[in-house]
N, C-alpha and C. Protein backbone atom coordinates (compact mmCIF):
# COMPACT_ATOMS: atom_id res chain seq x y z
N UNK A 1 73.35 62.92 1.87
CA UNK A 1 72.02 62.55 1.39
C UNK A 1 71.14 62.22 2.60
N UNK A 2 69.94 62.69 2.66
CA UNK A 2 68.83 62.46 3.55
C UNK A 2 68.69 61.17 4.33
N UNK A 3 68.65 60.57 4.96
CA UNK A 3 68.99 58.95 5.54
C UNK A 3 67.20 58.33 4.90
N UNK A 4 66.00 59.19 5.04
CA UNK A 4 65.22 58.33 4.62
C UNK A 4 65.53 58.36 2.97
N UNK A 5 66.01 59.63 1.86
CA UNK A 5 65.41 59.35 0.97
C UNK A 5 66.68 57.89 0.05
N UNK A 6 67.87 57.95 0.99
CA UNK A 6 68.64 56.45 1.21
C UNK A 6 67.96 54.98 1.20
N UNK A 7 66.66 55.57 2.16
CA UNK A 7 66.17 54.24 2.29
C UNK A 7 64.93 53.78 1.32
N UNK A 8 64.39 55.18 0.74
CA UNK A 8 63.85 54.44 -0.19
C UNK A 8 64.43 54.49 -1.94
N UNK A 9 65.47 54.91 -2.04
CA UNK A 9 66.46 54.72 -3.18
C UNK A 9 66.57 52.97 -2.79
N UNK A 10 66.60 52.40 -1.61
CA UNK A 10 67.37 51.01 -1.70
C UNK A 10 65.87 50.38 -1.46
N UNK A 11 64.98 50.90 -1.14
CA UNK A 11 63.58 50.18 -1.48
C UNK A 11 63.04 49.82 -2.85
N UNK A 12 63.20 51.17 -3.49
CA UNK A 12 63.40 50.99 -5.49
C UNK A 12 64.31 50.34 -6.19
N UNK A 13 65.27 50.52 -5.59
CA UNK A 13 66.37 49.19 -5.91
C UNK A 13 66.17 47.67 -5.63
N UNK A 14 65.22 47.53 -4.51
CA UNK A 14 65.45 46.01 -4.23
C UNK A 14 63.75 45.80 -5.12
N UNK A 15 63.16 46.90 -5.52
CA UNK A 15 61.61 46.39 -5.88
C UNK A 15 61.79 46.34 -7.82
N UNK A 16 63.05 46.69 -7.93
CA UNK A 16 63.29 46.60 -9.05
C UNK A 16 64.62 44.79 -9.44
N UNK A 17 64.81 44.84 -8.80
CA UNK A 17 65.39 43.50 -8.27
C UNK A 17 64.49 42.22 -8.47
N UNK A 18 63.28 42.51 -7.58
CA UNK A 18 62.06 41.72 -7.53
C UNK A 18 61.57 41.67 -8.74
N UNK A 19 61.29 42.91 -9.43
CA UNK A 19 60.45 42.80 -10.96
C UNK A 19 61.47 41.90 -11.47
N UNK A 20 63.20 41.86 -11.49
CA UNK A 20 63.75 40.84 -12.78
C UNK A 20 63.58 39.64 -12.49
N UNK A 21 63.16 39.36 -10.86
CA UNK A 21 63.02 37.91 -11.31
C UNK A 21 61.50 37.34 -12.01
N UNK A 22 61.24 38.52 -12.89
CA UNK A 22 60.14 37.93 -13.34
C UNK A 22 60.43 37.61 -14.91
N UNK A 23 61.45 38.60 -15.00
CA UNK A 23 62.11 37.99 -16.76
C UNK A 23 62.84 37.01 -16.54
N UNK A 24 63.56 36.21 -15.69
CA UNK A 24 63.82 35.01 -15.28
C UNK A 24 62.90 33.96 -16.04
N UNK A 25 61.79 34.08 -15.11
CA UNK A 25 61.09 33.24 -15.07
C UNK A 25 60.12 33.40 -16.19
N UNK A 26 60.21 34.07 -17.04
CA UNK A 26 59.51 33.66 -18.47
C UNK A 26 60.21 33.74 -19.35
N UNK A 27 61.65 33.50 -19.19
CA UNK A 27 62.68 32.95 -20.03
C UNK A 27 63.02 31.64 -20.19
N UNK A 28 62.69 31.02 -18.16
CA UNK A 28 62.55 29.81 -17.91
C UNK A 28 61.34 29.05 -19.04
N UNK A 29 60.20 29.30 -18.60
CA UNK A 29 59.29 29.16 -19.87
C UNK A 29 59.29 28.52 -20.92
N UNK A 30 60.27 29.45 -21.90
CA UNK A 30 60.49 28.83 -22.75
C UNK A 30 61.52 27.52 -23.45
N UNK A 31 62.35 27.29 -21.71
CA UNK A 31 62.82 26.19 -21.92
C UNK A 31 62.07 24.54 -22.16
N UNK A 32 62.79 23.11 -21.93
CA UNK A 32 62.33 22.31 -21.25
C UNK A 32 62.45 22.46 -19.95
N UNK A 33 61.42 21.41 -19.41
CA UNK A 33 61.57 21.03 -18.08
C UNK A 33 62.65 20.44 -17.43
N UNK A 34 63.25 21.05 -16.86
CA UNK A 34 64.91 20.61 -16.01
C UNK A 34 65.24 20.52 -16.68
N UNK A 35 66.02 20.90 -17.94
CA UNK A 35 67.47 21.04 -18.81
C UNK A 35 67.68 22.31 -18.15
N UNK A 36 69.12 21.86 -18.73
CA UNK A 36 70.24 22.85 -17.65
C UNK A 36 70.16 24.23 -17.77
N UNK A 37 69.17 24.93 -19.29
CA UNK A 37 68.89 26.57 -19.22
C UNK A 37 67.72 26.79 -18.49
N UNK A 38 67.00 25.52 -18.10
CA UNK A 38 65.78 25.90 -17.56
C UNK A 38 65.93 26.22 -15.47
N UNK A 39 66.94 25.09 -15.05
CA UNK A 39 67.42 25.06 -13.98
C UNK A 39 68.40 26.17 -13.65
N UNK A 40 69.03 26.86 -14.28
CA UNK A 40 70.17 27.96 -14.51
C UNK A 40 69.32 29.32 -14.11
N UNK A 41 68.15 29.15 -15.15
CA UNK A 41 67.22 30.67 -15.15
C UNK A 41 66.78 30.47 -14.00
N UNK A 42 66.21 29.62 -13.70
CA UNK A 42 65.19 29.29 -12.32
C UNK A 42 66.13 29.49 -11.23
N UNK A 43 67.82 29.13 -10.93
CA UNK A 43 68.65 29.22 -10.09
C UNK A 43 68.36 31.11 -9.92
N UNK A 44 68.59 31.82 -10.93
CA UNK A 44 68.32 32.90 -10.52
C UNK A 44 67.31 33.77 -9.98
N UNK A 45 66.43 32.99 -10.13
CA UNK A 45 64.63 33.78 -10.45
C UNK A 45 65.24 33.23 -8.51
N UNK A 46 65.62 32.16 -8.03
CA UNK A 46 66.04 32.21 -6.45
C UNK A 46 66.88 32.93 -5.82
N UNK A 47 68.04 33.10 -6.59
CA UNK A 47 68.80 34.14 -6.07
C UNK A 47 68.45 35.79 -6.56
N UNK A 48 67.97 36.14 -6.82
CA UNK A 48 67.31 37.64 -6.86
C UNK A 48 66.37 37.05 -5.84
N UNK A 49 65.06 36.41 -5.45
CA UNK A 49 64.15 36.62 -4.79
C UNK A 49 64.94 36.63 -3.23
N UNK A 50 65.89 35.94 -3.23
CA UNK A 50 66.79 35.65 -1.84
C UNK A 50 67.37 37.00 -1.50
N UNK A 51 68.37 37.46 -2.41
CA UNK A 51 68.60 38.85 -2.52
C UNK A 51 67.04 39.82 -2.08
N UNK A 52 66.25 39.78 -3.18
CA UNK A 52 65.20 40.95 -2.75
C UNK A 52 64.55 40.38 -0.58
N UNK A 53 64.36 39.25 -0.80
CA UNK A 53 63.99 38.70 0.99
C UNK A 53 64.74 39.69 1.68
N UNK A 54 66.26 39.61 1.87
CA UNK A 54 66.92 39.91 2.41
C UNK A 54 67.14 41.37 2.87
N UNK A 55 66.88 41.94 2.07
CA UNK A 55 66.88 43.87 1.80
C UNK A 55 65.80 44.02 2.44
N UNK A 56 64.45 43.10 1.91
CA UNK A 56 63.11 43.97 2.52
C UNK A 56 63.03 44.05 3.78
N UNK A 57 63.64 43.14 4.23
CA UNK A 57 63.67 43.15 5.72
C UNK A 57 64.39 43.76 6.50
N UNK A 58 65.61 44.24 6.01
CA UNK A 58 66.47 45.38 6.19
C UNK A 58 65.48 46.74 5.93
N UNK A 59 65.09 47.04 5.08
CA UNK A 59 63.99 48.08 4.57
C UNK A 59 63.26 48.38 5.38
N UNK A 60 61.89 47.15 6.49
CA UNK A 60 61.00 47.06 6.97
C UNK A 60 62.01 47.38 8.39
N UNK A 61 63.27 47.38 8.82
CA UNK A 61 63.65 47.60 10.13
C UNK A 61 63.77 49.13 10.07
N UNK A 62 63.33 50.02 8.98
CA UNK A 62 63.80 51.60 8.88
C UNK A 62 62.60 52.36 8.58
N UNK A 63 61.40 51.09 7.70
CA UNK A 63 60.54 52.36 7.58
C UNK A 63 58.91 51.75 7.95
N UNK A 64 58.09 52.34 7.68
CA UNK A 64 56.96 51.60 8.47
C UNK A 64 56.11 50.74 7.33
N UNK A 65 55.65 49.12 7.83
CA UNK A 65 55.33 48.47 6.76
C UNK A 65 54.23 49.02 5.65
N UNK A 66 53.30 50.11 5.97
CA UNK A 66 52.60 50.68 5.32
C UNK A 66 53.13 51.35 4.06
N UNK A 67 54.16 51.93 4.35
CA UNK A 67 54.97 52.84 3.67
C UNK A 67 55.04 51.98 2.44
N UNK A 68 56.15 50.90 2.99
CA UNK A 68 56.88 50.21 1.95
C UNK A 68 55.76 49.26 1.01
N UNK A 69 55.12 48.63 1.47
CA UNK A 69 53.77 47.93 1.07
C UNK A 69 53.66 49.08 -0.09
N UNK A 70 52.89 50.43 0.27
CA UNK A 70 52.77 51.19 -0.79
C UNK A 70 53.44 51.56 -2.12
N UNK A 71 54.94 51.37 -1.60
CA UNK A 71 55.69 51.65 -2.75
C UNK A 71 55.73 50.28 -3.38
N UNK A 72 55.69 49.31 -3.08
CA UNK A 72 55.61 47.83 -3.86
C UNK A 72 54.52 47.85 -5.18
N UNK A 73 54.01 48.66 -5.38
CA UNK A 73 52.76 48.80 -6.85
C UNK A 73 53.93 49.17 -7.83
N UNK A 74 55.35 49.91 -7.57
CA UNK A 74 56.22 50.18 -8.30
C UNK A 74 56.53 48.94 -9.30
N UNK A 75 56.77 47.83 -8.74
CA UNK A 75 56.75 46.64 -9.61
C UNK A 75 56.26 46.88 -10.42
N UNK A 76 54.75 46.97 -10.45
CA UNK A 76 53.94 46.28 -11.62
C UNK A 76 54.58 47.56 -13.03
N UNK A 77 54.94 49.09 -12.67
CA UNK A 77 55.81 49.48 -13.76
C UNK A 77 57.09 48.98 -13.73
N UNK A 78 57.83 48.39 -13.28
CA UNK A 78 59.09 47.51 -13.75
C UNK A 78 58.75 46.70 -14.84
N UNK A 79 57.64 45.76 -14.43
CA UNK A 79 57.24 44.82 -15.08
C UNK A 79 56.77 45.17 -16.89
N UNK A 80 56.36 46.79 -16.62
CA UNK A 80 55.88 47.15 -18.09
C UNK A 80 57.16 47.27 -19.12
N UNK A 81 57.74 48.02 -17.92
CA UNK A 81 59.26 48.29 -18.32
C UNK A 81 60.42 47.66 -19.07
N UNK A 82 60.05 46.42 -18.32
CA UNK A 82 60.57 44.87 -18.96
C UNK A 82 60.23 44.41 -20.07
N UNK A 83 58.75 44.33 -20.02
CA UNK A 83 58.55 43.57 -20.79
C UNK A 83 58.66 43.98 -22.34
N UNK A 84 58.62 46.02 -22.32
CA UNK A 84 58.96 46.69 -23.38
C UNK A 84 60.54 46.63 -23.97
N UNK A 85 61.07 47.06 -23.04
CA UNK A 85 62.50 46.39 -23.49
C UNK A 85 63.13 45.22 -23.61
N UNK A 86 62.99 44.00 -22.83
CA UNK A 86 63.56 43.26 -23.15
C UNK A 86 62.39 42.14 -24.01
N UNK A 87 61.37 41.66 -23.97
CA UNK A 87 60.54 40.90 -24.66
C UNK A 87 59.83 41.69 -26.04
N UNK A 88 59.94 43.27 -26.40
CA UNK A 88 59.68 43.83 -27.22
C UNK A 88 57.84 44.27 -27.23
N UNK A 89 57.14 44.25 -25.93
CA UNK A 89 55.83 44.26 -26.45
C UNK A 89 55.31 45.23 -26.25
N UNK A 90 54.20 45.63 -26.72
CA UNK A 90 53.44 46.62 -26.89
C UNK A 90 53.16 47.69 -25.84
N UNK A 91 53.43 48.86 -25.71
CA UNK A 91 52.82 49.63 -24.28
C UNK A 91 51.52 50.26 -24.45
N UNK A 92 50.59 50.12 -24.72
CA UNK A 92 49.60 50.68 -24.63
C UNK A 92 49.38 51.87 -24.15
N UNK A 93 48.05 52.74 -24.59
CA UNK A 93 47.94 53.85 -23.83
C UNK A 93 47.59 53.90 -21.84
N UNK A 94 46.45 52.44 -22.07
CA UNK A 94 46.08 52.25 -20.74
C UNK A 94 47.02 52.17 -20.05
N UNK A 95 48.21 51.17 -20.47
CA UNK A 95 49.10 50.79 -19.42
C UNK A 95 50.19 52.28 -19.16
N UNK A 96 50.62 53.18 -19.71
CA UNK A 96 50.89 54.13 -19.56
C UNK A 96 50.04 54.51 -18.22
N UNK A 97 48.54 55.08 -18.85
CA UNK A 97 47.76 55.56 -17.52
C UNK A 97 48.03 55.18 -16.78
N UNK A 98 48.21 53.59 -16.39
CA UNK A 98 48.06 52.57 -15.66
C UNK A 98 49.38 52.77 -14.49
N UNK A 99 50.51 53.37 -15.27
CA UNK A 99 51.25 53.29 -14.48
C UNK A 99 51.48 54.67 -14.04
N UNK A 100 51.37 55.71 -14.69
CA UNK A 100 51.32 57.04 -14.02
C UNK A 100 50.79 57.06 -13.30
N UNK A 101 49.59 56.53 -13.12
CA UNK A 101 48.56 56.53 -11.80
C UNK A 101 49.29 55.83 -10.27
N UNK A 102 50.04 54.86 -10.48
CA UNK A 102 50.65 53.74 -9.99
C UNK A 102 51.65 54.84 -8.97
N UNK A 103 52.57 55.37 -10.31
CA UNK A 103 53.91 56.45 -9.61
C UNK A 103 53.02 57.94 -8.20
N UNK A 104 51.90 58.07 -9.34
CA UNK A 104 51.41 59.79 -8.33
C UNK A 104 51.08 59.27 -7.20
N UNK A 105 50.33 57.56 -6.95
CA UNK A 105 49.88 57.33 -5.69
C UNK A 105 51.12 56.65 -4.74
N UNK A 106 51.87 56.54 -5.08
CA UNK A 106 53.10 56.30 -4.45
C UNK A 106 53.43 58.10 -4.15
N UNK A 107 53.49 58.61 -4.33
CA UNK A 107 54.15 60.10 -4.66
C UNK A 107 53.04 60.22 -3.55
N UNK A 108 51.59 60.98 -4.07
CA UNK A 108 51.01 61.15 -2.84
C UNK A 108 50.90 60.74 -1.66
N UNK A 109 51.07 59.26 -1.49
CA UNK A 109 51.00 58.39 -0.29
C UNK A 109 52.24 59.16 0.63
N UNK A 110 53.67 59.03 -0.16
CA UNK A 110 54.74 59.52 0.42
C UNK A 110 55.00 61.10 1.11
N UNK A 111 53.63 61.96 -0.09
CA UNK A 111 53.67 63.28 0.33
C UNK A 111 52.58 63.12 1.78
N UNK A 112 51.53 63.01 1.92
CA UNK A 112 50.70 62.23 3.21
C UNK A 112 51.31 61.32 4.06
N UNK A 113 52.14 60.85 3.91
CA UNK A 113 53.03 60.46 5.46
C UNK A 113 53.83 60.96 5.64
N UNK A 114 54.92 61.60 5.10
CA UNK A 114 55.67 63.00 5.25
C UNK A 114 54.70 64.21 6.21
N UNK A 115 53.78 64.70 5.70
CA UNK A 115 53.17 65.49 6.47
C UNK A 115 52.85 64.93 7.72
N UNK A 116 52.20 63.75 8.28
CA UNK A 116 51.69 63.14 9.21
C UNK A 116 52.63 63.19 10.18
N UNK A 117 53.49 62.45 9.29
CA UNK A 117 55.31 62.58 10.71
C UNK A 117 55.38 63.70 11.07
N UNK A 118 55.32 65.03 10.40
CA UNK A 118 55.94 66.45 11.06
C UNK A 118 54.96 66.91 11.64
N UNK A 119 53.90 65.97 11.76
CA UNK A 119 52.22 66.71 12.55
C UNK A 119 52.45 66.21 14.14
């Protein structure tokens, strides 16, 4: 396998990492304050963000911060992603757009620095 397209398979992996600690933390939510499901969820919403720290910076030693910055909008479709499957809510048409638009400019960005490097 290609060594960059390695590195951004483990860039989508760790930016998908990042989106769960966001169902964490509105699971936390619906606890009380410091009882032990609320401190438990929150223990994780730290260990994924510790985990995701850790990778990006591994990530950022392979590819250029522009790059990766760019692909980070990927979240915000994790986040749709999530919230459709596991909280059950609505996807809208916008947010569809919203995120196709999200994927092609990641896609183009990637096809425009691809070219740039072999220039």
């Amino acid at each position: 396998m290609n060594k960059n397209l390695k590195i951004f398979l483990l860039l989508h992996l760790l930016l998908m990492v990042y989106s769960t600690s966001g169902i964490f933390s509105k699971l936390a939510s619906g606890k009380a304050f410091l009882s032990w499901p609320f401190l438990l969820l929150y223990g994780c919403v730290i260990l994924l963000l510790g985990i995701y720290a850790l990778g990006w910076q591994q990530v950022l030693k392979r590819i250029h911060l522009s790059v990766a910055y760019a692909n980070k909008a990927v979240s915000v479709v994790w986040g749709c992603v999530w919230g459709v499957l596991i909280f059950h809510e609505h996807l809208s048409l916008g947010k569809v757009i919203g995120g196709l638009m999200v994927l092609g400019g990641i896609a183009l960005y990637g096809w425009a620095d691809g070219r740039a490097t072999k220039e």
